[in-house]
Every structure is written in C-alpha cells, then in structure tokens.
PDB file of N, CA and C in Angstrom:
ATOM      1  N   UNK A   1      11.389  14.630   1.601  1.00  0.00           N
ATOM      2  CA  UNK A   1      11.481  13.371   2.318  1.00  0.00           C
ATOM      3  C   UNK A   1      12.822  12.734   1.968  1.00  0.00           C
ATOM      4  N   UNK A   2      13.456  11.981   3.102  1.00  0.00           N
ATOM      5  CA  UNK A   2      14.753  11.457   2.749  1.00  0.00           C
ATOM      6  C   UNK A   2      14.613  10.354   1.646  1.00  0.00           C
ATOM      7  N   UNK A   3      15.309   9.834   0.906  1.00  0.00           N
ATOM      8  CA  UNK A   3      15.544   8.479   0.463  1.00  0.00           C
ATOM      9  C   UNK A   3      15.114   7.240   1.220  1.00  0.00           C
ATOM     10  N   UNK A   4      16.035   7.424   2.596  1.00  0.00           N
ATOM     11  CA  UNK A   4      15.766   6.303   3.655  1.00  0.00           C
ATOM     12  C   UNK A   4      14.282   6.517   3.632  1.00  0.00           C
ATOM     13  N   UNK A   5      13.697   7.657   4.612  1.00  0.00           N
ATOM     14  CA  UNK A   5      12.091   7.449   4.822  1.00  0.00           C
ATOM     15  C   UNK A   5      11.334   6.790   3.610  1.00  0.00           C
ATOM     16  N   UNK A   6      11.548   7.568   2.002  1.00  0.00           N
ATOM     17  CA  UNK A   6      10.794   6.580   1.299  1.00  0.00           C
ATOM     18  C   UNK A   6      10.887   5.196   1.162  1.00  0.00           C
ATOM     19  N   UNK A   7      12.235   4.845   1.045  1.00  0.00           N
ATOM     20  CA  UNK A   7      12.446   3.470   1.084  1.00  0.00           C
ATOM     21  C   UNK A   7      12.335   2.477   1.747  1.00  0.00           C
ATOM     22  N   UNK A   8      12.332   2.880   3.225  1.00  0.00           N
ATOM     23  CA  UNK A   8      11.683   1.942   4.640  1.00  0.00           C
ATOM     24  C   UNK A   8      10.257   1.774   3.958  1.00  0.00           C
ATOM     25  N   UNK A   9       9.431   3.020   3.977  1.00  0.00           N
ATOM     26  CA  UNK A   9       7.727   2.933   3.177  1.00  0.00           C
ATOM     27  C   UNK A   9       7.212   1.997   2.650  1.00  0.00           C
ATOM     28  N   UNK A  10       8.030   2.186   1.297  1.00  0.00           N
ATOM     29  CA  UNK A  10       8.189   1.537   0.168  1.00  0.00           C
ATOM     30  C   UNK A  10       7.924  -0.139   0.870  1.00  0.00           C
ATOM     31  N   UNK A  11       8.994  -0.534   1.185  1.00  0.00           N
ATOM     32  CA  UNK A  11       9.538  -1.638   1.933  1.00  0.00           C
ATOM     33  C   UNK A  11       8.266  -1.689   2.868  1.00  0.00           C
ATOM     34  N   UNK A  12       8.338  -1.165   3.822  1.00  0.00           N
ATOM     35  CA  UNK A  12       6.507  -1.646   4.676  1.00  0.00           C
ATOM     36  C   UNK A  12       5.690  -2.109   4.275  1.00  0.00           C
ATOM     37  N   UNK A  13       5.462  -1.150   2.625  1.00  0.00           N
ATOM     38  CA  UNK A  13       3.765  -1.451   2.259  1.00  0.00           C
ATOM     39  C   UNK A  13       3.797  -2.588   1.424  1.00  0.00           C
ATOM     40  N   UNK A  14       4.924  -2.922   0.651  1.00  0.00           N
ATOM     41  CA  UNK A  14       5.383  -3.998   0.145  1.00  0.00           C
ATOM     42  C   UNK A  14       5.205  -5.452   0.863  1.00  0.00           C
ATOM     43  N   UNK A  15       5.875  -4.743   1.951  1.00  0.00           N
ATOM     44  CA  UNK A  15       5.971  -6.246   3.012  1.00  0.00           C
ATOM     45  C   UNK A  15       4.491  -6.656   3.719  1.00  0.00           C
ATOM     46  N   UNK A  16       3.843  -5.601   4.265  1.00  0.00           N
ATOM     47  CA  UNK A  16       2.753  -6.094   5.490  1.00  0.00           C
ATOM     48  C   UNK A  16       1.466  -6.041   4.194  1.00  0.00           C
ATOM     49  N   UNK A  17       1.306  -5.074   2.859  1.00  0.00           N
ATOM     50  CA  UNK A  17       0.618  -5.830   2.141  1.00  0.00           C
ATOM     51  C   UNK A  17       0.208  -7.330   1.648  1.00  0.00           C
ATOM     52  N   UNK A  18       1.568  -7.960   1.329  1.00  0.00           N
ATOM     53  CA  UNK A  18       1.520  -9.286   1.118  1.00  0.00           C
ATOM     54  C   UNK A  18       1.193  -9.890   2.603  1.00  0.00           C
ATOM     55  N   UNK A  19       1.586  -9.189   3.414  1.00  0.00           N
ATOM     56  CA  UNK A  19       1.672 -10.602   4.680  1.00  0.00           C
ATOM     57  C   UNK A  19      -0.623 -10.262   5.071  1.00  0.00           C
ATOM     58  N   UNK A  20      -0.747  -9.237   4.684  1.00  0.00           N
ATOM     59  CA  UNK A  20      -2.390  -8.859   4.957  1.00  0.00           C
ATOM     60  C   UNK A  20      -3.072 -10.000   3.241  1.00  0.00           C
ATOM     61  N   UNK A  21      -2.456 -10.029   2.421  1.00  0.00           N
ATOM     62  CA  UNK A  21      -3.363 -10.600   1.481  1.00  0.00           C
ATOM     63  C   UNK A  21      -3.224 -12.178   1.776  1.00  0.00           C
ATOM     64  N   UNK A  22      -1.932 -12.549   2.361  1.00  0.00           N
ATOM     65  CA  UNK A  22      -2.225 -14.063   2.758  1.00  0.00           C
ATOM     66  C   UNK A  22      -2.881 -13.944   4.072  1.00  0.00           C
ATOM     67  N   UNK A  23      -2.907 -13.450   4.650  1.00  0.00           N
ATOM     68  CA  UNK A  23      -4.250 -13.252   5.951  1.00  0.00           C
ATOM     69  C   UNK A  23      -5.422 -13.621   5.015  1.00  0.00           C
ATOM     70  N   UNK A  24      -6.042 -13.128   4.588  1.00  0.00           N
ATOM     71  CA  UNK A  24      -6.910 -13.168   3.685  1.00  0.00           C
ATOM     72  C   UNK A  24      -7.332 -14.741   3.126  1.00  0.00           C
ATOM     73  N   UNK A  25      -6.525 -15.366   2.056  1.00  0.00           N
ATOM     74  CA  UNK A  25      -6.127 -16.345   1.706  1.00  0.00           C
ATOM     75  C   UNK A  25      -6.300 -16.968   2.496  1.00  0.00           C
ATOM     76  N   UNK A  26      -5.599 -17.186   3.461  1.00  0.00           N
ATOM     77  CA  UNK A  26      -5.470 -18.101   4.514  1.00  0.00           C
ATOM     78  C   UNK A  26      -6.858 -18.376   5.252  1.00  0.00           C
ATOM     79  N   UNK A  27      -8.045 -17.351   5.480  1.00  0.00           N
ATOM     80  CA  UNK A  27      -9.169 -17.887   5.840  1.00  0.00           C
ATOM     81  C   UNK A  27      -9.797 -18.174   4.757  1.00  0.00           C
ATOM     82  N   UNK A  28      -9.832 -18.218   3.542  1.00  0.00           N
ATOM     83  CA  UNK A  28     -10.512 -18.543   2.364  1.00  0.00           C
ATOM     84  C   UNK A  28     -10.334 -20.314   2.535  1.00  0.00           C
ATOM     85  N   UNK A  29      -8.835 -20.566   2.625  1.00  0.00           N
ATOM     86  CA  UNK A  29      -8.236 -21.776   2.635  1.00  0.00           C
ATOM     87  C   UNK A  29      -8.922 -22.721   3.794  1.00  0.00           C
ATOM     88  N   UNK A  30      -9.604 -22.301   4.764  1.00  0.00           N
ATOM     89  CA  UNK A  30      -9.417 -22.462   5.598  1.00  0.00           C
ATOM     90  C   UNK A  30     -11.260 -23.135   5.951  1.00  0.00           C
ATOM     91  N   UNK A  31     -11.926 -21.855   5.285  1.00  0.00           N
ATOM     92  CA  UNK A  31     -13.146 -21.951   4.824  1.00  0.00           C
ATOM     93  C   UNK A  31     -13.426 -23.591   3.921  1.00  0.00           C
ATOM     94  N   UNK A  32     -13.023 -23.865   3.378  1.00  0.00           N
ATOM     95  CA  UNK A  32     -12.343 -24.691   2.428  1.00  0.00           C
ATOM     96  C   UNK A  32     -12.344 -26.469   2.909  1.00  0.00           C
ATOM     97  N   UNK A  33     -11.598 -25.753   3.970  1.00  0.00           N
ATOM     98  CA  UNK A  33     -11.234 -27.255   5.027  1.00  0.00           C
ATOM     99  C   UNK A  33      -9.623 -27.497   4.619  1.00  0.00           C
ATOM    100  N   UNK A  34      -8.965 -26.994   4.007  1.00  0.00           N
ATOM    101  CA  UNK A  34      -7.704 -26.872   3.893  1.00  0.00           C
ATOM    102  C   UNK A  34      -6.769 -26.126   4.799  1.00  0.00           C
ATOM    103  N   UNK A  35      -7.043 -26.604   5.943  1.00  0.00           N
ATOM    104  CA  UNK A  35      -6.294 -25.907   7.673  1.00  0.00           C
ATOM    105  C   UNK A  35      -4.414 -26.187   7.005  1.00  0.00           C
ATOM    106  N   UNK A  36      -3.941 -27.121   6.646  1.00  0.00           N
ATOM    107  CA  UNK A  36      -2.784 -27.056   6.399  1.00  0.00           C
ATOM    108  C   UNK A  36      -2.123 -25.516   5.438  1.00  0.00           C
ATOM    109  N   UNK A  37      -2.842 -25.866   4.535  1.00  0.00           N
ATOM    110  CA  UNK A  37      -2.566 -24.546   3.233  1.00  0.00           C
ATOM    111  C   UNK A  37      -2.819 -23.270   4.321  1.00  0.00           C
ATOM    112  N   UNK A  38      -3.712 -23.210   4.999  1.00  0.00           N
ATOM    113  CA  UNK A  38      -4.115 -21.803   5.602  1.00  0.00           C
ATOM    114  C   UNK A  38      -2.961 -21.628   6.621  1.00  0.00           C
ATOM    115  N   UNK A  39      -2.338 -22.610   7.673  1.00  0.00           N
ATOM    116  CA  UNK A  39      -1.283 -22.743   8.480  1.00  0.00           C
ATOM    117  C   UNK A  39      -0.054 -21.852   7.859  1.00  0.00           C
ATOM    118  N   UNK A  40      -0.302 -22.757   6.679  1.00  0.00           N
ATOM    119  CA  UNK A  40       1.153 -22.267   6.070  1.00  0.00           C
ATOM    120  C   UNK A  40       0.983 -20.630   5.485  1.00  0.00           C
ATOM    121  N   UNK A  41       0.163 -20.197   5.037  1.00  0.00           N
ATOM    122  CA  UNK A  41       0.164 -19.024   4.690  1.00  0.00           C
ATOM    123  C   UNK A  41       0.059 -17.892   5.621  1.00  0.00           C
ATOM    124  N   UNK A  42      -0.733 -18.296   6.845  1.00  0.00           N
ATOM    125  CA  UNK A  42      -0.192 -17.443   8.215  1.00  0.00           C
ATOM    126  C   UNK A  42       1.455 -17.093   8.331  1.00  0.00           C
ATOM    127  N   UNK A  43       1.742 -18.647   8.448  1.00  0.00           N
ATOM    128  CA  UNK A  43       3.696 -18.619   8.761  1.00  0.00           C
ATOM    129  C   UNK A  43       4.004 -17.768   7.711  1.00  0.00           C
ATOM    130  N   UNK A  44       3.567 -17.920   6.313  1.00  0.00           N
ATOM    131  CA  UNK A  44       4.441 -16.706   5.094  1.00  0.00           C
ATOM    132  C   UNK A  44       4.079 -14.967   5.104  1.00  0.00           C
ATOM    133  N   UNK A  45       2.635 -15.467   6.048  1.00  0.00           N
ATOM    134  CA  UNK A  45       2.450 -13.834   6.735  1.00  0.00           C
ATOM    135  C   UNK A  45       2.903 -12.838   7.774  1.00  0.00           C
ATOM    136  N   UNK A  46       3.303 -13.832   8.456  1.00  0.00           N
ATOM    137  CA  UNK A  46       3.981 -13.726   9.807  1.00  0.00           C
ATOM    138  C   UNK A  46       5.385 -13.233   9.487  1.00  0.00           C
ATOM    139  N   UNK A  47       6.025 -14.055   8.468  1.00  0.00           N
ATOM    140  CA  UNK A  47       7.197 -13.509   8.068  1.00  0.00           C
ATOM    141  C   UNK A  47       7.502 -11.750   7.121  1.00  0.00           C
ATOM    142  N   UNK A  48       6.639 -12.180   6.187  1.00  0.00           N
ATOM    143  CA  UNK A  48       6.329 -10.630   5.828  1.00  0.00           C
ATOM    144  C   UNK A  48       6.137  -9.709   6.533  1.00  0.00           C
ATOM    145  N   UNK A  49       5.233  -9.925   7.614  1.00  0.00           N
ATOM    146  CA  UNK A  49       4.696  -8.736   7.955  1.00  0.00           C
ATOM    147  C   UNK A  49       5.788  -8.364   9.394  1.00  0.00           C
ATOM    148  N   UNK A  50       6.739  -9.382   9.648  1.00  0.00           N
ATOM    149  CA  UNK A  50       8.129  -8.999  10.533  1.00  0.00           C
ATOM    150  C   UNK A  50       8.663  -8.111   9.536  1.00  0.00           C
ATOM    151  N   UNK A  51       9.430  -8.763   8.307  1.00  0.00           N
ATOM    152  CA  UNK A  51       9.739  -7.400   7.602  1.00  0.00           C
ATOM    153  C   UNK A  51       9.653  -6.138   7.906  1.00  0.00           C
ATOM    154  N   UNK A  52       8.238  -6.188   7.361  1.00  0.00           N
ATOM    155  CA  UNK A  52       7.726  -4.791   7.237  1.00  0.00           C
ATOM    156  C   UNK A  52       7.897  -3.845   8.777  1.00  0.00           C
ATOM    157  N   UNK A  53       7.592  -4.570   9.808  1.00  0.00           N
ATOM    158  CA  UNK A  53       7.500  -4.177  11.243  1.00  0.00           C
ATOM    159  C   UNK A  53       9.169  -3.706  11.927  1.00  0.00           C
ATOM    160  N   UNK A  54      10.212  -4.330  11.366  1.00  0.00           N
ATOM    161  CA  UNK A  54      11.521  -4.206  11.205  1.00  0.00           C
ATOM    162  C   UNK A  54      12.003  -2.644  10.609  1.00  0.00           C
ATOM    163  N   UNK A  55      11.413  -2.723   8.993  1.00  0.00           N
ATOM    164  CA  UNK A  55      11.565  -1.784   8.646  1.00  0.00           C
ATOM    165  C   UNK A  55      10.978  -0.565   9.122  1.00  0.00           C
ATOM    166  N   UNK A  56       9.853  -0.675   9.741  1.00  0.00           N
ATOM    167  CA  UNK A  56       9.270   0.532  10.726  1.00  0.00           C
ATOM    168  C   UNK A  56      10.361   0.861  12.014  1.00  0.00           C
ATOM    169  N   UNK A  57      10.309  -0.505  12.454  1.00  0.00           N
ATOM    170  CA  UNK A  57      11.084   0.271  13.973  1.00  0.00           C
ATOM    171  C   UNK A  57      12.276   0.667  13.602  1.00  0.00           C
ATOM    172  N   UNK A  58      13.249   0.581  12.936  1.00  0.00           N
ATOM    173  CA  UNK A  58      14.340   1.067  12.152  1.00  0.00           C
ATOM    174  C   UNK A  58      14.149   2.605  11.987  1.00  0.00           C
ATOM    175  N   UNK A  59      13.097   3.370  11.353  1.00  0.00           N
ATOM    176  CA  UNK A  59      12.608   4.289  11.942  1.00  0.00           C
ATOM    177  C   UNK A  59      12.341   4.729  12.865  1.00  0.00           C
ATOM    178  N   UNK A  60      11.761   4.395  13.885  1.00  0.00           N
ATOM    179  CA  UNK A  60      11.313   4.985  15.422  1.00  0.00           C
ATOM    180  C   UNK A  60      12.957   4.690  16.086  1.00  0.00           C
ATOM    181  N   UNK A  61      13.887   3.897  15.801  1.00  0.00           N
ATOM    182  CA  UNK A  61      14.991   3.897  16.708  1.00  0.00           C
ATOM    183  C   UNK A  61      15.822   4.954  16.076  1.00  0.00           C
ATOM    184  N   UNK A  62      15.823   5.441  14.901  1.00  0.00           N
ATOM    185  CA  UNK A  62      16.656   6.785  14.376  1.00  0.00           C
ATOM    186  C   UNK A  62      16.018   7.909  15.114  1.00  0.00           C
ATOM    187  N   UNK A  63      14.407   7.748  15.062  1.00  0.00           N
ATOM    188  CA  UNK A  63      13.901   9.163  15.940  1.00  0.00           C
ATOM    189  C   UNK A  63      14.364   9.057  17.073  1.00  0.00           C
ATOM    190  N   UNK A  64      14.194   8.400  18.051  1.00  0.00           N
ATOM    191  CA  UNK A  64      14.520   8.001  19.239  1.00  0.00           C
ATOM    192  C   UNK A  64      16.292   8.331  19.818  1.00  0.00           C
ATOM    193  N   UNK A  65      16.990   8.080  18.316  1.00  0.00           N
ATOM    194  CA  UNK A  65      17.969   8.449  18.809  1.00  0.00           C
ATOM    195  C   UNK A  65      18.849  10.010  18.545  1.00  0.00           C
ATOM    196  N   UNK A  66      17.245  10.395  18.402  1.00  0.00           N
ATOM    197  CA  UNK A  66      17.658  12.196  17.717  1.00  0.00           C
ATOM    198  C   UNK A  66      17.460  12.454  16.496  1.00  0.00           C
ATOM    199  N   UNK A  67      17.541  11.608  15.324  1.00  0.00           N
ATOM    200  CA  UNK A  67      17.563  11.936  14.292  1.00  0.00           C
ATOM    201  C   UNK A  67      15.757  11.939  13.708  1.00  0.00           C
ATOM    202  N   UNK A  68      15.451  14.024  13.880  1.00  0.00           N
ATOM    203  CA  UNK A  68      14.048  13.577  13.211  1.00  0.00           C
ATOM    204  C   UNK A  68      14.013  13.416  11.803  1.00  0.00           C
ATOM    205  N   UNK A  69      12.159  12.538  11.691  1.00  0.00           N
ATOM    206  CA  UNK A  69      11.455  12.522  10.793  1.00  0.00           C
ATOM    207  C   UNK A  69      10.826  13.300   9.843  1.00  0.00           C
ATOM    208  N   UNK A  70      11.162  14.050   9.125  1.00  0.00           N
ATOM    209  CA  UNK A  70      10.044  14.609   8.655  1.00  0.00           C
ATOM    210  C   UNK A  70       8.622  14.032   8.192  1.00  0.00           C
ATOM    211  N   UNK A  71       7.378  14.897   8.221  1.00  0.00           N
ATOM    212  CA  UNK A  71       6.164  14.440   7.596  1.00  0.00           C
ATOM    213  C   UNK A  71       6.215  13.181   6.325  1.00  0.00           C
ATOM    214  N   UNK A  72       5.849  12.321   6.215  1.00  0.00           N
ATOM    215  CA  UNK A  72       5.909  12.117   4.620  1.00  0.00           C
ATOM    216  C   UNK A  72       4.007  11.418   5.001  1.00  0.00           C
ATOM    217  N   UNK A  73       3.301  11.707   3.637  1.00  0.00           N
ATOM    218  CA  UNK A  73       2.247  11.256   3.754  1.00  0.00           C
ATOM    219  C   UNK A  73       2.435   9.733   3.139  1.00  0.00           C
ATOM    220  N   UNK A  74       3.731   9.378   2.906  1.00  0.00           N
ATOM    221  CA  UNK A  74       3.908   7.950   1.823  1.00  0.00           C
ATOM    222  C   UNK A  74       3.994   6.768   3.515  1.00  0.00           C
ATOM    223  N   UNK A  75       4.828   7.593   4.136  1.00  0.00           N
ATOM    224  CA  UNK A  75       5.041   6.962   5.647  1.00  0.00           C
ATOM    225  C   UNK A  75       3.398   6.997   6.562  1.00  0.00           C
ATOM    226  N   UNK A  76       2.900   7.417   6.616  1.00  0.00           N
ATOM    227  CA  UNK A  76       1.856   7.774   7.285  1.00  0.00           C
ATOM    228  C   UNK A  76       0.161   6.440   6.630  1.00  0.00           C
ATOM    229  N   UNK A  77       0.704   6.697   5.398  1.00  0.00           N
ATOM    230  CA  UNK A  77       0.622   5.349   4.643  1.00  0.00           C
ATOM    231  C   UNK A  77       0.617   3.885   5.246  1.00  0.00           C
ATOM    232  N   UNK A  78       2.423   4.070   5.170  1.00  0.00           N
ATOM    233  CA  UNK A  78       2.625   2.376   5.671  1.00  0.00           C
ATOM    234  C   UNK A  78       2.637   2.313   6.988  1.00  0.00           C
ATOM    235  N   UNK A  79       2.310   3.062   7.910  1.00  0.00           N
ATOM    236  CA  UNK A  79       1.891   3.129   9.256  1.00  0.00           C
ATOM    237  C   UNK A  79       0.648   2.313   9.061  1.00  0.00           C
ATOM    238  N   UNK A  80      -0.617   3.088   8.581  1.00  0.00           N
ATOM    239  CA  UNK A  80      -1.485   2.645   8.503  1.00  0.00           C
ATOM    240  C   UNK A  80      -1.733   0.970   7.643  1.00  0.00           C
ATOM    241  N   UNK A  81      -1.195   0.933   6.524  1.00  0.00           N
ATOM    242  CA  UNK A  81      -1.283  -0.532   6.303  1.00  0.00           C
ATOM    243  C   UNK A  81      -0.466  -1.750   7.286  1.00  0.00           C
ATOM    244  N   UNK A  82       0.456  -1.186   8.015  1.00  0.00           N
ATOM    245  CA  UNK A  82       1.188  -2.095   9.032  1.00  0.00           C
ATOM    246  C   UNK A  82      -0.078  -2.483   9.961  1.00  0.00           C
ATOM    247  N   UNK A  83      -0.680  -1.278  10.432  1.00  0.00           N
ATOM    248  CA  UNK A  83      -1.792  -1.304  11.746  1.00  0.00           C
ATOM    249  C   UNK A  83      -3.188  -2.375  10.916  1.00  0.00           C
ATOM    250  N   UNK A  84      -2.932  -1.985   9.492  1.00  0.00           N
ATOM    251  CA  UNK A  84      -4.145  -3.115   9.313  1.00  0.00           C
ATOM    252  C   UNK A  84      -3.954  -4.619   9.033  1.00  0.00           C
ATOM    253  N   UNK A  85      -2.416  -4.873   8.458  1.00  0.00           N
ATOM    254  CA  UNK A  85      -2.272  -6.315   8.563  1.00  0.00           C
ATOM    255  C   UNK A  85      -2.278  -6.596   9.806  1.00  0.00           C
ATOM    256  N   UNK A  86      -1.625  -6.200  10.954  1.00  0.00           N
ATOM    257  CA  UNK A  86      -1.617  -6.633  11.532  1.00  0.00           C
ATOM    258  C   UNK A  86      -3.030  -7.232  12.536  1.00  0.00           C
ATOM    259  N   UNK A  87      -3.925  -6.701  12.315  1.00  0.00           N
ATOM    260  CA  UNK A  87      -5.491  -6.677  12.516  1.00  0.00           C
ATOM    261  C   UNK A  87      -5.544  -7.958  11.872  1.00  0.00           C
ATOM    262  N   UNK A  88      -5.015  -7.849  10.191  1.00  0.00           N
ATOM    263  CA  UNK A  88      -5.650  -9.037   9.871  1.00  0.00           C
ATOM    264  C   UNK A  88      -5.396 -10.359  10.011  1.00  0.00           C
ATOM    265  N   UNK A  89      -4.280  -9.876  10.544  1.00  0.00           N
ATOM    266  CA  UNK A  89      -3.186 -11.391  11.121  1.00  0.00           C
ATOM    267  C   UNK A  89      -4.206 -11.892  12.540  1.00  0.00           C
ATOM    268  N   UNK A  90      -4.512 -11.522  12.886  1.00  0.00           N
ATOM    269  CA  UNK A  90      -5.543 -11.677  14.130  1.00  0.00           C
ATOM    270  C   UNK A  90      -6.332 -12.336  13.935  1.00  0.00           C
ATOM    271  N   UNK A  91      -7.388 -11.734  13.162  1.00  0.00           N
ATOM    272  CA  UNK A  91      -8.906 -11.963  12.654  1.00  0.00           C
ATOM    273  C   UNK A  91      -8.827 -13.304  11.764  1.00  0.00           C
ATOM    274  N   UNK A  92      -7.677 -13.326  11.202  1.00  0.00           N
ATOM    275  CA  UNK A  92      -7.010 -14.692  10.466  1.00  0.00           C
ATOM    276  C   UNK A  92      -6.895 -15.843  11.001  1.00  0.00           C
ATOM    277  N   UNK A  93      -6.499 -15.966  12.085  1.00  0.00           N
ATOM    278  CA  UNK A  93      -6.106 -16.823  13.607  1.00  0.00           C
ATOM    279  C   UNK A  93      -7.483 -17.482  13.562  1.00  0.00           C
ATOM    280  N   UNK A  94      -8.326 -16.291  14.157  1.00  0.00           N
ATOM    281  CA  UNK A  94      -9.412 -16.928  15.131  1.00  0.00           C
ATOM    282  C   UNK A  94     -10.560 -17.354  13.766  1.00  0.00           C
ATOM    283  N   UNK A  95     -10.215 -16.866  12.607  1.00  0.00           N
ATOM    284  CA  UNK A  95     -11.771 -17.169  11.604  1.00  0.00           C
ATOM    285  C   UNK A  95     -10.656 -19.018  11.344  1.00  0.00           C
ATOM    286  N   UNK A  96      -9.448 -18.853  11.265  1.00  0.00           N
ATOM    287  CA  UNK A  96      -9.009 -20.727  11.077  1.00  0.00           C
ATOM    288  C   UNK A  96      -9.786 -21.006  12.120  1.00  0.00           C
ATOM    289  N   UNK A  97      -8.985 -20.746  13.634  1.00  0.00           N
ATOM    290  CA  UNK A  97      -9.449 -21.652  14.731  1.00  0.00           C
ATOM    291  C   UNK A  97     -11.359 -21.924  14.966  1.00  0.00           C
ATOM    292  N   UNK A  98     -12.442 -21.056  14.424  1.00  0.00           N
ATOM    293  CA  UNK A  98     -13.694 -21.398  14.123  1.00  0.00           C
ATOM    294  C   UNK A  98     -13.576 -22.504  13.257  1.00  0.00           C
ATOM    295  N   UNK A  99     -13.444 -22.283  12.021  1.00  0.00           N
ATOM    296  CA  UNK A  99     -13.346 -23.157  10.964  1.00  0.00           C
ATOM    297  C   UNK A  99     -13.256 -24.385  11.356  1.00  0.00           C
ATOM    298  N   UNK A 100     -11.717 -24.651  12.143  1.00  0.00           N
ATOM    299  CA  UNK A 100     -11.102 -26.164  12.531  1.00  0.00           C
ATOM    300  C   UNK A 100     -12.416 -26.637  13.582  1.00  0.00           C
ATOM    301  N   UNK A 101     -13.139 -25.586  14.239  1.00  0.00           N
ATOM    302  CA  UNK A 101     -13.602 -26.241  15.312  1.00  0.00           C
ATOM    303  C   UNK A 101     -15.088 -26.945  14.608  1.00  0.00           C
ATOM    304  N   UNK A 102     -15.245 -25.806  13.958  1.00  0.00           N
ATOM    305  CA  UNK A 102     -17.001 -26.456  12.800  1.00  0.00           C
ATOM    306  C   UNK A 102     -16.481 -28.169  12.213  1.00  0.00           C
ATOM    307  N   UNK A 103     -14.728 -27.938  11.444  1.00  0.00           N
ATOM    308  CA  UNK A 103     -14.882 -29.084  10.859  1.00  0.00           C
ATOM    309  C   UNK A 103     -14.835 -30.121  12.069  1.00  0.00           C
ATOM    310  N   UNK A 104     -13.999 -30.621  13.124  1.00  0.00           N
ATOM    311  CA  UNK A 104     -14.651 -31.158  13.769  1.00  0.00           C
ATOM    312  C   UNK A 104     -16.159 -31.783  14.447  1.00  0.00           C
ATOM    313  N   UNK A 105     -16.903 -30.868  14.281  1.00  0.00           N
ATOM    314  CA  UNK A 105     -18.279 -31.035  14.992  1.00  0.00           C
ATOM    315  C   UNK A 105     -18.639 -32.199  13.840  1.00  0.00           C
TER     316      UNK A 105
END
C-alpha cells in the first residue's frame, strides 16, 4: 500500500470517527434539553466529517485520473466508517429535531 493510501485512511478514520462520536453526543445533549450544546456539536461534526470526506475524494479523483488504487483493507476500513458517520450525522438531525419538538409540547 502507498504511504498516500495509508495516510488519507489514517486521516478518514480519524476525522469521520470524531465527527460520528459527536453525532452521538449531540443526541445525548439533546435528550437532555440542551438543543444549543447538541447544535453545536453537529456543526463540530459536520466539520470533521468534511475532512474526512475530502480526504476520500482526493482518492477517487487520483483513480479517476488514472492513477490506480491498490486493495488496502485499512482503506476499505475508512470507507466503511465514512458510510457510518455519515448515517449518524442523519439519525443525529432528526433524534434533536424529535427531542426539540417533545420539549415544546
């Protein structure tokens, strides 16, 4: 595996990990009645998990422009943790927007 491929990886699982554990956080916070704290930890997820999504397509535009990939199972990895923050960035959204709507009632 190249250097680059590990190090984009590296860099992914780094990045969309953190941006998936404040997903997390953020509906705990949220649970809570603390919609501000949870707001904000979306936005610090959102940012991470661009990172990480950066450092992926940075990859697909080297393949794209001829230069292959080889296998790495470390990449195949942060594929998969990218595909799950980003899930959790979702599920994050809508368990606040319940929350805000209960505390209202």
């Amino acid at each position: 595996m190249s250097p680059e491929v590990e190090q984009a990886s590296f860099q992914i699982i780094a990045s969309v990990g953190t941006a998936r554990s404040n997903y997390v956080e953020a509906i705990h916070r949220a649970k809570e009645g603390d919609f501000d704290g949870a707001e904000q930890l979306i936005a610090e997820g959102q940012q991470l998990f661009t990172a990480g999504h950066d450092a992926h397509f940075s990859l697909i535009q080297k393949e794209a422009a001829g230069e292959q990939s080889e296998f790495a199972l470390i990449l195949m990895h942060a594929e998969d943790q990218l595909m799950s923050a980003e899930a959790f960035g979702i599920l994050a959204k809508e368990f606040i927007s319940v929350y805000q709507a209960i505390a209202e009632k």
